[in-house]
Every structure is written in structure tokens, then in C-alpha cells.
C-alpha atoms as a PDB file:
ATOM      1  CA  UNK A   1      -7.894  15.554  -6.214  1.00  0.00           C
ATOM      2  CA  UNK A   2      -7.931  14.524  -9.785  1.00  0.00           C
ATOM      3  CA  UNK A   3     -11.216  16.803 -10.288  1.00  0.00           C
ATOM      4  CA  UNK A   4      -8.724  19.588  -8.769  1.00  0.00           C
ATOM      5  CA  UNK A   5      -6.096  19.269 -11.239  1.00  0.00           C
ATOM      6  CA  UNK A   6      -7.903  17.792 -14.184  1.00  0.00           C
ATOM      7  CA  UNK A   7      -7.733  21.272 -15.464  1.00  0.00           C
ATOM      8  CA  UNK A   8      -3.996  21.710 -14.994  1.00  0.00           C
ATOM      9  CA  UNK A   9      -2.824  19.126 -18.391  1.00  0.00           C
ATOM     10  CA  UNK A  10      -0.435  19.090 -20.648  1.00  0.00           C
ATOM     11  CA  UNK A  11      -0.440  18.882 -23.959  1.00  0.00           C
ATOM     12  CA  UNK A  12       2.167  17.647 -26.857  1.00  0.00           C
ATOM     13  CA  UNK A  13       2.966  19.942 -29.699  1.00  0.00           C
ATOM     14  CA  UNK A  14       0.066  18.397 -31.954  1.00  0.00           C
ATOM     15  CA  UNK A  15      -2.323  19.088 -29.394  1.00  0.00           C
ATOM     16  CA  UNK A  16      -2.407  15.655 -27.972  1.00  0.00           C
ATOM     17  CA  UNK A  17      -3.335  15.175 -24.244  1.00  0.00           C
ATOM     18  CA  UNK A  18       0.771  14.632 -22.346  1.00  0.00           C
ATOM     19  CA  UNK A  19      -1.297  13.800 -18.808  1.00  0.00           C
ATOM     20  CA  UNK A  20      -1.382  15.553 -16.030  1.00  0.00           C
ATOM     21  CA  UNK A  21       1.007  18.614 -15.056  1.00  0.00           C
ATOM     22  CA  UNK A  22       2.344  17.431 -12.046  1.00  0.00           C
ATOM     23  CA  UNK A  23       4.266  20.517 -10.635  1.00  0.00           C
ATOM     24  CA  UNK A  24       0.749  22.025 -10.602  1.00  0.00           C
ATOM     25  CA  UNK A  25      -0.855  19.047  -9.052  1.00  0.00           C
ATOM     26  CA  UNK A  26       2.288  19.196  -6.387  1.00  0.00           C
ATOM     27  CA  UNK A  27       1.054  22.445  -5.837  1.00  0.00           C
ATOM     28  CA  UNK A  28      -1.841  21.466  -5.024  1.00  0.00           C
ATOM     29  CA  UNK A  29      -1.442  18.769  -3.011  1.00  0.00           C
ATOM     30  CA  UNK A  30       0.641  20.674  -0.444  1.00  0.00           C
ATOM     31  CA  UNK A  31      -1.556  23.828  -0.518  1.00  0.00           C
ATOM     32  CA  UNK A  32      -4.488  20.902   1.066  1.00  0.00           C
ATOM     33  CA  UNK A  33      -2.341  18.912   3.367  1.00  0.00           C
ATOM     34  CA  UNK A  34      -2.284  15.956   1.429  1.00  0.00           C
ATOM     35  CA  UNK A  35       0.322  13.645   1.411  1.00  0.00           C
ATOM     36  CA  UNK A  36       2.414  13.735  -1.682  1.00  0.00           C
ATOM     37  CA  UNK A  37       3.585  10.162  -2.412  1.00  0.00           C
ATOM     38  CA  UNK A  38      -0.110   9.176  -2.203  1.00  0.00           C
ATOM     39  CA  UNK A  39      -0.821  11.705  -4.557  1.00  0.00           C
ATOM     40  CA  UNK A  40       1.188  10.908  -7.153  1.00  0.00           C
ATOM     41  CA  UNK A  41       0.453   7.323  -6.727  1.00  0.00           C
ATOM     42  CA  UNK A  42      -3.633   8.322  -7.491  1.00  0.00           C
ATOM     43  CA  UNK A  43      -2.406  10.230  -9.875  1.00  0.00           C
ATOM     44  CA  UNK A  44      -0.507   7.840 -11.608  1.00  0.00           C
ATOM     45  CA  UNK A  45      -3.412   5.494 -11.758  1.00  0.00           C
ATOM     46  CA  UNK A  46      -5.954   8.547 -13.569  1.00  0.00           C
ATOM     47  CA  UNK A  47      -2.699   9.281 -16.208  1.00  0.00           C
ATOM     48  CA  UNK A  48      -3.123   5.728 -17.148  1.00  0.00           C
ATOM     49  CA  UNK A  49      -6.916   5.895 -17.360  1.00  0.00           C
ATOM     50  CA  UNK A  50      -6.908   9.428 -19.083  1.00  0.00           C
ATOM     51  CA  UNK A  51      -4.669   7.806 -21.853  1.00  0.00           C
ATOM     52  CA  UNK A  52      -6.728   4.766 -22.273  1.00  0.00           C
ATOM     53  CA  UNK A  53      -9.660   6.665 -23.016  1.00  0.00           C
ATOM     54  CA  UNK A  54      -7.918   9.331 -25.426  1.00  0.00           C
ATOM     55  CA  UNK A  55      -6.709   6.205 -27.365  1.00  0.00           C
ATOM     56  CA  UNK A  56     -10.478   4.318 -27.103  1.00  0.00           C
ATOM     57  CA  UNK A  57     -12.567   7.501 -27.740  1.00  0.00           C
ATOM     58  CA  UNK A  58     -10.118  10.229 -29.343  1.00  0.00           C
ATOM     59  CA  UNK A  59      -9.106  13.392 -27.950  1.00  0.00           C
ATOM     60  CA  UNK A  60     -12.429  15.302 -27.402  1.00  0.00           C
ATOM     61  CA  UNK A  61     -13.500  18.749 -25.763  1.00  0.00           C
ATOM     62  CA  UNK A  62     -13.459  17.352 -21.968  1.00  0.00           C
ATOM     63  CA  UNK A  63     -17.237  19.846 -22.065  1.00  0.00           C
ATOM     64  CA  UNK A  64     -18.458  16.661 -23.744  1.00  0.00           C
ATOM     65  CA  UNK A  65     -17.952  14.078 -21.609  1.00  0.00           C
ATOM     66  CA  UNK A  66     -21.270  12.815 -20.306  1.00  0.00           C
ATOM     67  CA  UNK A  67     -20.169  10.381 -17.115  1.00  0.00           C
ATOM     68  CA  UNK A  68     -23.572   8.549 -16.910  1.00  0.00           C
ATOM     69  CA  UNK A  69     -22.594   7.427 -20.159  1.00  0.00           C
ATOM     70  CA  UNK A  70     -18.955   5.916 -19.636  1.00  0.00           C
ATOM     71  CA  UNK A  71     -17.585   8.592 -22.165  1.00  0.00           C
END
């Protein structure tokens, strides 16, 4: 689910990453069945995560992330 909606962010004014947008990701979750309070909880969780690695590793082009290498 958070591959699903990982393109659906938003972004403050300066171009900094907001987290996720979660009408879209509401969207989502009801076009799939899924249940929404479990959702948001997950997504919750990968908000947190996406902002600890903006603030550790800076706001890069998400085409560069390379996952077998923790960035």
C-alpha cells in the first residue's frame, strides 16, 4: 500500500516533502477493499519513516534511492 501511494505526496511551498496525501491514499484504500483505520495506521508509521530519512539524507529525487543500500 505505501508502494501504491508513495507517488501521491505532498509537498510544502519550498518544495519540501509534507508526507503522504491521504485523501488519495483513502482513495485508494477503498478502491482495494482494505480496511481504512488500518491503513492510516501503516501509513502513519511510513510518514514518520519518510520524514526521518528526508531529515538524515536530504530531500533527494526518490529515482535515486538504491534500497540494497539503506538510502
Amino acid at each position: 500500500m505505501v508502494q501504491r501511494c508513495s507517488g501521491h505526496l505532498r509537498f510544502y511551498p519550498n518544495g519540501d516533502i509534507a508526507g503522504f496525501d491521504i485523501p488519495t491514499a483513502l482513495g485508494v484504500t477503498q478502491a482495494l477493499g482494505y480496511r481504512e483505520r488500518t491503513v492510516m495506521l501503516l501509513l502513519e508509521s511510513a510518514d514518520s519513516g519518510l520524514k526521518e530519512a528526508v531529515q538524515k539524507h536530504g530531500n533527494h529525487d526518490p529515482a535515486t534511492v538504491d534500497p540494497d543500500r539503506g538510502y
